[in-house]
C-alpha atoms as a PDB file:
ATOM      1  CA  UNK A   1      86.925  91.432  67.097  1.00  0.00           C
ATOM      2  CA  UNK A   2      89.076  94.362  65.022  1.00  0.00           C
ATOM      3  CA  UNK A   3      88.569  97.299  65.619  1.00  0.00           C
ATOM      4  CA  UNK A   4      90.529 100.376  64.909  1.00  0.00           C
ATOM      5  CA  UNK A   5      92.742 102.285  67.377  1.00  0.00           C
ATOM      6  CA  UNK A   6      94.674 105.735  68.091  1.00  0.00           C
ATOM      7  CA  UNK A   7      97.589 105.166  69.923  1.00  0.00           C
ATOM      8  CA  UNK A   8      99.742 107.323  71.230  1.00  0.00           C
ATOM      9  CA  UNK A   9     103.607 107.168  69.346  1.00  0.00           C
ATOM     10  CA  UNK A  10     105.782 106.791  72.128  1.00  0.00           C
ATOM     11  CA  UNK A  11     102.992 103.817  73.929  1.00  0.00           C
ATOM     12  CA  UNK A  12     103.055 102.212  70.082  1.00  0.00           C
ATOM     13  CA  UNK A  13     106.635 102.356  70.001  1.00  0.00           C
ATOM     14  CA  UNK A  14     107.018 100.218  73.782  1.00  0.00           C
ATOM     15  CA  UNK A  15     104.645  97.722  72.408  1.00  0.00           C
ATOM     16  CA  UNK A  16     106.145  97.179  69.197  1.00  0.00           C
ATOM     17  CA  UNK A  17     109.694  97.286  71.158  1.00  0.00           C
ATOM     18  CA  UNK A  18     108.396  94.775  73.802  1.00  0.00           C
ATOM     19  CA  UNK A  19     106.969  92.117  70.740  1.00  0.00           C
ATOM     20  CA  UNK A  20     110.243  92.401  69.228  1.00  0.00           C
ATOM     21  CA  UNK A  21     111.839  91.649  71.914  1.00  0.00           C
ATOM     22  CA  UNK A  22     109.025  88.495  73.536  1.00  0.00           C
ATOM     23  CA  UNK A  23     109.447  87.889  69.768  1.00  0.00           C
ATOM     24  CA  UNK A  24     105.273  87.589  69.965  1.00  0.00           C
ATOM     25  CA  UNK A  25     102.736  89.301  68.019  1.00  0.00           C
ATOM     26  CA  UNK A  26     102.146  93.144  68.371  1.00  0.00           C
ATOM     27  CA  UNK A  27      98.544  91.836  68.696  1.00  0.00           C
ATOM     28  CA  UNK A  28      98.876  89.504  71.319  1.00  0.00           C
ATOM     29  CA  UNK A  29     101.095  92.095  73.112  1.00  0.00           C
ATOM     30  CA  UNK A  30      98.767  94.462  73.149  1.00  0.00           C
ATOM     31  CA  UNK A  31      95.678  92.637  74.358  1.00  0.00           C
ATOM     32  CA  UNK A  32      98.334  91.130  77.397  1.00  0.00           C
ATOM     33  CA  UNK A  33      98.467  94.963  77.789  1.00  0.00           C
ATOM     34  CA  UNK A  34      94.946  95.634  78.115  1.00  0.00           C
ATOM     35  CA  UNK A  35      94.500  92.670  80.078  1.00  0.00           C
ATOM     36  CA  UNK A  36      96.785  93.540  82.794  1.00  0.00           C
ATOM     37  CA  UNK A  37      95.446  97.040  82.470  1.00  0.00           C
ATOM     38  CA  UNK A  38      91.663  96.215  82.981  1.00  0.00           C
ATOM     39  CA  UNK A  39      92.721  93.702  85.671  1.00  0.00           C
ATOM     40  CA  UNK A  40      94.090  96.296  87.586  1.00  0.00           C
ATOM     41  CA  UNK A  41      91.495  98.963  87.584  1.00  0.00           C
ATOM     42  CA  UNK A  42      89.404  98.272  89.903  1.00  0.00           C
ATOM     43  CA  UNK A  43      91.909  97.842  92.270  1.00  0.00           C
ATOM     44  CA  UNK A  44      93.252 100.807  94.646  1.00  0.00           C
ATOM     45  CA  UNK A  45      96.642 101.170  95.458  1.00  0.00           C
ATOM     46  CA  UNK A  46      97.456  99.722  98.899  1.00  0.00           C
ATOM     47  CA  UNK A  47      97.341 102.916 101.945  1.00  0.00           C
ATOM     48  CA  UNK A  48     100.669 103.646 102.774  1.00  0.00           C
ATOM     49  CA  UNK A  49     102.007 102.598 106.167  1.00  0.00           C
ATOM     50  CA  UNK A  50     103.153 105.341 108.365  1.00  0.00           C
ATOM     51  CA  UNK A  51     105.042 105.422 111.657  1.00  0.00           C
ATOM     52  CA  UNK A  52     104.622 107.900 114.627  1.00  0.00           C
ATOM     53  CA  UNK A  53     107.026 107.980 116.520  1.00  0.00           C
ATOM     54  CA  UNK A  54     106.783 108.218 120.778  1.00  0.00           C
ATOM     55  CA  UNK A  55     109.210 109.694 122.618  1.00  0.00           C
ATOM     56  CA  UNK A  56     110.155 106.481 125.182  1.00  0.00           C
ATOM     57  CA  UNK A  57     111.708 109.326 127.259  1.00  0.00           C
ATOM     58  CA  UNK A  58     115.057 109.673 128.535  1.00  0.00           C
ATOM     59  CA  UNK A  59     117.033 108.225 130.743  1.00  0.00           C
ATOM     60  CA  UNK A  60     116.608 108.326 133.988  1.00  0.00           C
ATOM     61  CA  UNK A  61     118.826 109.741 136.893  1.00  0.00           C
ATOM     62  CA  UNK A  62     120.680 107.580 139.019  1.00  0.00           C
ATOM     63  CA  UNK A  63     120.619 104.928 135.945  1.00  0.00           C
ATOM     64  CA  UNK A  64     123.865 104.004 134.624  1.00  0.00           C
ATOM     65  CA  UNK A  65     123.370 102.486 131.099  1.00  0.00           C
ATOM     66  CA  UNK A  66     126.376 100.567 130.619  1.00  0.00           C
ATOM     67  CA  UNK A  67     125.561  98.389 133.259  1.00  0.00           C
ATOM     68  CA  UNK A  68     122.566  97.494 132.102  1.00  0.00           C
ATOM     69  CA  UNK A  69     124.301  96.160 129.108  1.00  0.00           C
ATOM     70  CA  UNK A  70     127.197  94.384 131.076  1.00  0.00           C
ATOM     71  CA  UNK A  71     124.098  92.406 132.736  1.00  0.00           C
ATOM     72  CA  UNK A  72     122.498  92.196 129.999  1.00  0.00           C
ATOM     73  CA  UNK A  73     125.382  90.713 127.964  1.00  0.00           C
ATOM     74  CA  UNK A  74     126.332  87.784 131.352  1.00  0.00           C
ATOM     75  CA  UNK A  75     122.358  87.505 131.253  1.00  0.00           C
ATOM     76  CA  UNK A  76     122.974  86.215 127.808  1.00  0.00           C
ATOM     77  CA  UNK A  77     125.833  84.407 128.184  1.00  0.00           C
ATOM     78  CA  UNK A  78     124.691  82.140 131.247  1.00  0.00           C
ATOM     79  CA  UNK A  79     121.490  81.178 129.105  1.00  0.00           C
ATOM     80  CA  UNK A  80     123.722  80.140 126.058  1.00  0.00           C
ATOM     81  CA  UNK A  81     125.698  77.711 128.296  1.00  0.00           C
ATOM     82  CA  UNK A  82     122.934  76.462 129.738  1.00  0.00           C
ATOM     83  CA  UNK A  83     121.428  75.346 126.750  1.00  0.00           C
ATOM     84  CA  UNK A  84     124.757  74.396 125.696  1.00  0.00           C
ATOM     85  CA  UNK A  85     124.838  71.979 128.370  1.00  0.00           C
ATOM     86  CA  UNK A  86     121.460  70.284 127.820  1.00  0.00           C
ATOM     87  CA  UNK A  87     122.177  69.460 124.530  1.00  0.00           C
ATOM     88  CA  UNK A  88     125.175  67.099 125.658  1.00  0.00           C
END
């Protein structure tokens, strides 16, 4: 179909820019354009995730944090040779 269009300079200038470059049509470029374009409208744009954070409290009297981690880190360690050893 032709048909006879007003567009805008600096959206002309991208399209011719982008068939120089694809080294296609202006023509073909353009209806890719409105393709993709009427493709997406119907389409909303995906809600944005958001995050609230919880306070997990503090820590607790009495608990002593870096020995948590020093058990933590032998809990670790014994599991590694164990599986260590099965595999011989």
């Amino acid at each position: 179909m032709r048909t006879t269009l007003t567009i805008d300079d600096d959206v002309a200038a991208a399209l011719k820019e982008k068939a120089h470059r694809a080294g296609t049509p202006f023509r073909q470029v353009v209806n890719d354009a409105l393709r993709a374009g009427l493709s997406q409208a119907g389409r909303r744009p995906p809600k944005r995730y958001r995050l609230k954070p919880t306070s997990l409290g503090g820590v607790h009297p009495g608990i002593d944090l870096d020995r948590a981690l020093r058990l933590a880190d032998a809990l670790e360690d014994a599991e590694i040779a164990r599986k260590l050893e099965l595999q011989k």
